[in-house]
Protein backbone atom coordinates (compact mmCIF):
# COMPACT_ATOMS: atom_id res chain seq x y z
CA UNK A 1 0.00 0.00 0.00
CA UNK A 2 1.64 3.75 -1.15
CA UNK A 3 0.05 6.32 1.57
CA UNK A 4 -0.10 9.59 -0.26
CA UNK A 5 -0.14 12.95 1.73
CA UNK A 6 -1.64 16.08 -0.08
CA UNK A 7 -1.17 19.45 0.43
CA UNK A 8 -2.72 22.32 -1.55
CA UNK A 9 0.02 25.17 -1.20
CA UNK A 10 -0.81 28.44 0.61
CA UNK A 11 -2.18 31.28 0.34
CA UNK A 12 -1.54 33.48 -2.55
CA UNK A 13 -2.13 37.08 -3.52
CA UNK A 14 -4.70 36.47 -5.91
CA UNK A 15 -6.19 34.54 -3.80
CA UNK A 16 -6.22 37.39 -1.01
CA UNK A 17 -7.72 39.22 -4.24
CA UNK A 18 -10.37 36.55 -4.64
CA UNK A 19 -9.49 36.80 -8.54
CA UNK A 20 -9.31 32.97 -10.50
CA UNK A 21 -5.71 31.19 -10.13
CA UNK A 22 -5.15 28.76 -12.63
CA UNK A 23 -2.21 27.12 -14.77
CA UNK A 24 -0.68 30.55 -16.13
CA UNK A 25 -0.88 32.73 -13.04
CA UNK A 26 1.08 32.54 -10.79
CA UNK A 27 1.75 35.34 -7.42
CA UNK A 28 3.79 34.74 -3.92
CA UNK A 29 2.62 33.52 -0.81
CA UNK A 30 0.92 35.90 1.71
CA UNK A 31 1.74 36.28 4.85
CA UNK A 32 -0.80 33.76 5.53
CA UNK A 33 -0.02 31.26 3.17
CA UNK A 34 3.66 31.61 4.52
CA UNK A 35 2.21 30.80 8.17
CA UNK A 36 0.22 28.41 7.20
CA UNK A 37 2.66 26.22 4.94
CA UNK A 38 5.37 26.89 8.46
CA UNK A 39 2.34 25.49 10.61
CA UNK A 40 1.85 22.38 7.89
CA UNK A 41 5.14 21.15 8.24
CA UNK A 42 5.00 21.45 12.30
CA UNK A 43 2.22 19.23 11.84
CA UNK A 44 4.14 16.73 9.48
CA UNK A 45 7.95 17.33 10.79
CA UNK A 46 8.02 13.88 12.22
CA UNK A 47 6.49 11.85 8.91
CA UNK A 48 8.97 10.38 7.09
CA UNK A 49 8.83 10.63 3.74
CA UNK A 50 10.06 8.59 0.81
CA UNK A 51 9.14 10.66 -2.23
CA UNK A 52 8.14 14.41 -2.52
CA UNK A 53 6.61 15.37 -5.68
CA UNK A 54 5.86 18.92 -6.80
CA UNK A 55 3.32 21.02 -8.99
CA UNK A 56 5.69 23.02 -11.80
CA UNK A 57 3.88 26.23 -10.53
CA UNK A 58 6.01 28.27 -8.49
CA UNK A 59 3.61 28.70 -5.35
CA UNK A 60 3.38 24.88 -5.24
CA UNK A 61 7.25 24.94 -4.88
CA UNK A 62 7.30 27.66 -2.32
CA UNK A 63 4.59 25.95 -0.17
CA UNK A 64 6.72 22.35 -0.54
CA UNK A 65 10.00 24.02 0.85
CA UNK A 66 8.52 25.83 4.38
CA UNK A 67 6.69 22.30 4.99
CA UNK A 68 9.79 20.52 4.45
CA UNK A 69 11.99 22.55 6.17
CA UNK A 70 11.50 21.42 10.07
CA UNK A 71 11.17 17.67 8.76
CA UNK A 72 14.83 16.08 9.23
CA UNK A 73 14.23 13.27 6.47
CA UNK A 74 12.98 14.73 3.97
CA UNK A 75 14.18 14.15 0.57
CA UNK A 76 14.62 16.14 -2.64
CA UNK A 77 11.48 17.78 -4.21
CA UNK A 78 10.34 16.20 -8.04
CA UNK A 79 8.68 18.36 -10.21
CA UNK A 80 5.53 16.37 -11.73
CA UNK A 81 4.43 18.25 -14.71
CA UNK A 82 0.80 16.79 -13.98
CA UNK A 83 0.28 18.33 -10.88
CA UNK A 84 -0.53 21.88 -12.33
CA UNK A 85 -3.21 23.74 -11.96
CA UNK A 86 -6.85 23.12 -13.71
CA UNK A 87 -6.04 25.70 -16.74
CA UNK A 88 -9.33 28.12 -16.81
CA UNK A 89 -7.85 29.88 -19.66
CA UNK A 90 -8.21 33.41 -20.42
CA UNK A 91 -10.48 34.07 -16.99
CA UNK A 92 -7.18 33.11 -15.17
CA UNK A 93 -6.29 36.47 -13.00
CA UNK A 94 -9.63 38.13 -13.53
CA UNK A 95 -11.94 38.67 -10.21
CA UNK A 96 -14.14 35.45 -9.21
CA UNK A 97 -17.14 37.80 -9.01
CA UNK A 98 -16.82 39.26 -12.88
CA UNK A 99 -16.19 35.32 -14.20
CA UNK A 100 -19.04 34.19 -12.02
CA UNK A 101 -20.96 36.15 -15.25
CA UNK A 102 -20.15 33.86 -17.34
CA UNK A 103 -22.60 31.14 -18.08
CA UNK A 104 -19.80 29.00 -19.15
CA UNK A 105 -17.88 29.45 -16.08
CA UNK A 106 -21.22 28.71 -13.50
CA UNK A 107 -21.69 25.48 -14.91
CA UNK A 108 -18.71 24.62 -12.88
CA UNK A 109 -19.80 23.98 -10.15
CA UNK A 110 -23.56 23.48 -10.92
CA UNK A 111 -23.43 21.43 -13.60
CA UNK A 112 -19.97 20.12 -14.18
CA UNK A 113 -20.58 17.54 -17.26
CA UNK A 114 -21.81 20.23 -19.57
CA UNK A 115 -19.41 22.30 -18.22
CA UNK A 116 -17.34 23.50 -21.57
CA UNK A 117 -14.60 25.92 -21.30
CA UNK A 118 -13.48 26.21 -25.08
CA UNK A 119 -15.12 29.43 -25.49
CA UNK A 120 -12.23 31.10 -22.49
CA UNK A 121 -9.89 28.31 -23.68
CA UNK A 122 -9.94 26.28 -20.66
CA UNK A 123 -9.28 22.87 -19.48
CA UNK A 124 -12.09 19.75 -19.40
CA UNK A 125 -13.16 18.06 -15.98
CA UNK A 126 -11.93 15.08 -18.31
CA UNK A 127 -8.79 16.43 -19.23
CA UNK A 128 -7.69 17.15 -15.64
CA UNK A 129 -9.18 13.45 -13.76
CA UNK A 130 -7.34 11.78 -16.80
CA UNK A 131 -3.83 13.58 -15.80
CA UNK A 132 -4.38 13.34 -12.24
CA UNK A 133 -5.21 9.55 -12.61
CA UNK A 134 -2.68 8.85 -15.07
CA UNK A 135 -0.24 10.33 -12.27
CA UNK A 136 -1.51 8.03 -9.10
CA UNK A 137 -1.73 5.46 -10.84
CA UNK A 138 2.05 5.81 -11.46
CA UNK A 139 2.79 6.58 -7.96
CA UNK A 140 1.30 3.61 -6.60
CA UNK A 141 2.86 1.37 -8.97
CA UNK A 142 6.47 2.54 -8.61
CA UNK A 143 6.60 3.45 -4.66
CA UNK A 144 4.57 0.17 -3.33
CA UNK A 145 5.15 0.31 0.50
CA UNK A 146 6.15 3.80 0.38
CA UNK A 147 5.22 7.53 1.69
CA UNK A 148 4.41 10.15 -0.61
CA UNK A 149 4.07 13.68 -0.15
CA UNK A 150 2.41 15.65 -3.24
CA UNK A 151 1.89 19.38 -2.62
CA UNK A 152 -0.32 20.93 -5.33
CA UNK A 153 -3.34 23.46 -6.00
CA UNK A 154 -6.84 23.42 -4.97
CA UNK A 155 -9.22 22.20 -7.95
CA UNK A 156 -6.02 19.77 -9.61
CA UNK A 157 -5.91 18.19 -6.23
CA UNK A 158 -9.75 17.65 -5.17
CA UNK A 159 -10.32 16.32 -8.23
CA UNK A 160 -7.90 13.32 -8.11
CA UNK A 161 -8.51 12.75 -4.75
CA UNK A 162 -12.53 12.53 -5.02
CA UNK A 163 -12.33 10.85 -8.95
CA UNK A 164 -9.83 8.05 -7.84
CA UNK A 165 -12.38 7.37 -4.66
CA UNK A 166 -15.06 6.63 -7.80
CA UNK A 167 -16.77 10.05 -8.30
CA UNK A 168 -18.06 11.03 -11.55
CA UNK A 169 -17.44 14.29 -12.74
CA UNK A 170 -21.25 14.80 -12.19
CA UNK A 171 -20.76 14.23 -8.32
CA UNK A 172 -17.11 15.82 -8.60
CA UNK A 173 -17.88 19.26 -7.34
CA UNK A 174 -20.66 18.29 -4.82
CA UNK A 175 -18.38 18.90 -1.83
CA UNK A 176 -16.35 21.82 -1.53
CA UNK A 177 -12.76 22.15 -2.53
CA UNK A 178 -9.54 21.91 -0.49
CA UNK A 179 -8.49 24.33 1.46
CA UNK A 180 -5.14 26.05 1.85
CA UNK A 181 -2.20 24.26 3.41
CA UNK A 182 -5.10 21.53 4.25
CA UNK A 183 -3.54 17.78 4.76
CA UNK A 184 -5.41 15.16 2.77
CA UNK A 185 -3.89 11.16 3.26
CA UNK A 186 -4.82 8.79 0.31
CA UNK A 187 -4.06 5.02 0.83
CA UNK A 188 -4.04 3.25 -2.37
CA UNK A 189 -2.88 0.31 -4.24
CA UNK A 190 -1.72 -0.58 -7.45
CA UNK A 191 -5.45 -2.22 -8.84
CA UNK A 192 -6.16 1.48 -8.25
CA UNK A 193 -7.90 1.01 -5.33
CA UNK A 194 -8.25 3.68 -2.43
CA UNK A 195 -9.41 4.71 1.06
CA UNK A 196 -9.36 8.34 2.62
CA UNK A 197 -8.60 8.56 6.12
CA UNK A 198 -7.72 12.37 6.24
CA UNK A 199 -10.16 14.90 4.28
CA UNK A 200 -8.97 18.68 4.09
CA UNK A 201 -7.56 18.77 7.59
CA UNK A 202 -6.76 22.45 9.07
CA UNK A 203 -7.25 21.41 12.95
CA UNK A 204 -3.40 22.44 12.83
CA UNK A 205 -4.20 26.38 11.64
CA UNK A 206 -6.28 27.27 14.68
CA UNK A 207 -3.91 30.07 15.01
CA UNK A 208 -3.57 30.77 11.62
CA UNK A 209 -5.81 33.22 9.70
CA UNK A 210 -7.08 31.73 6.73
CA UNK A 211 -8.73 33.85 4.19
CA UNK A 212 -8.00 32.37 0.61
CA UNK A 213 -10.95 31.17 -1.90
């Protein structure tokens, strides 16, 4: 059985500015997200790790290095090219509440299989479970027995967790997303099977203000 801990990086300026992150955008860490990434890796410093792998995206990498930092063991960060961002194309940087005018853009949440960004040049629900599957399932095949930490972003992340524990992309968006510098623990094996014993955990942030979207 691979065990596969999940972090969604911290909090970022456009987040703070409630305006869409995505694949191209990409801002520091607030003050926040820099807390709350230092109070992530308290939580994890004594986890040993086998295998850390990494979203491309800058903030991914920023978030990966502060939870690292107090943990002893840890090894060398991998850049996974699969672990960016869902790409919401050219809505990427613009204010939630303008994109939220968008009929397009609604159905993401409401109605996620006729949900069709080509008219923004976005990414398909498909197009993001297939990576993120396509990525797990190579995790668990090459690191049997091993301990996995994969720090990512919000949407890439919930939606391989909940798709590789069976959800459809009808029922993919039915629970909210993860939250920043949350801890998520996947157990899985090879046949592609999985169980979730840790969902979104922030118990460890009490003191830390969390404001992102």
């Amino acid at each position: 059985m691979t065990e596969l801990y999940f972090i969604r990086h911290g909090q970022t300026i456009i987040n703070q500015e409630k305006k869409i992150n995505g694949a191209h955008v990409d801002t520091p860490l607030t003050a926040t997200g820099v807390s709350g990434a230092q109070a992530a890796g308290r939580e994890l410093q004594q986890v040993t790790f086998d295998q850390v792998f990494v979203s491309p995206q800058k903030r991914a990498q920023a978030t990966a290095k502060l939870v690292l930092a107090p943990n002893p063991t840890a090894p060398a960060m991998q850049i996974a090219e699969q672990l960016h961002e869902m790409d919401f194309g050219d809505w990427e940087g613009h204010l939630i509440k303008e994109a939220n005018q968008d009929p397009v853009l609604r159905r993401f949440f409401a109605d996620p299989i006729h949900y069709d960004p080509q008219s923004f040049h976005g990414e398909t629900f498909t197009s993001v479970v297939a990576r993120g599957q396509a990525l797990l399932h190579q995790l668990v095949t090459a690191f049997p027995q091993q301990r996995l930490l994969i720090v990512g972003h919000g949407t890439m992340l919930t939606l391989m967790i909940r798709s590789a524990l069976g959800a459809s992309i009808g029922e993919i968006m039915t629970q909210p997303q993860l939250d920043n510098t949350s801890i998520s623990v996947l157990q899985g094996t090879a046949d592609m099977s999985f169980t979730l014993p840790r969902w979104n955990d922030t118990h460890f942030l009490a003191n830390v203000s969390q404001k992102a979207n």
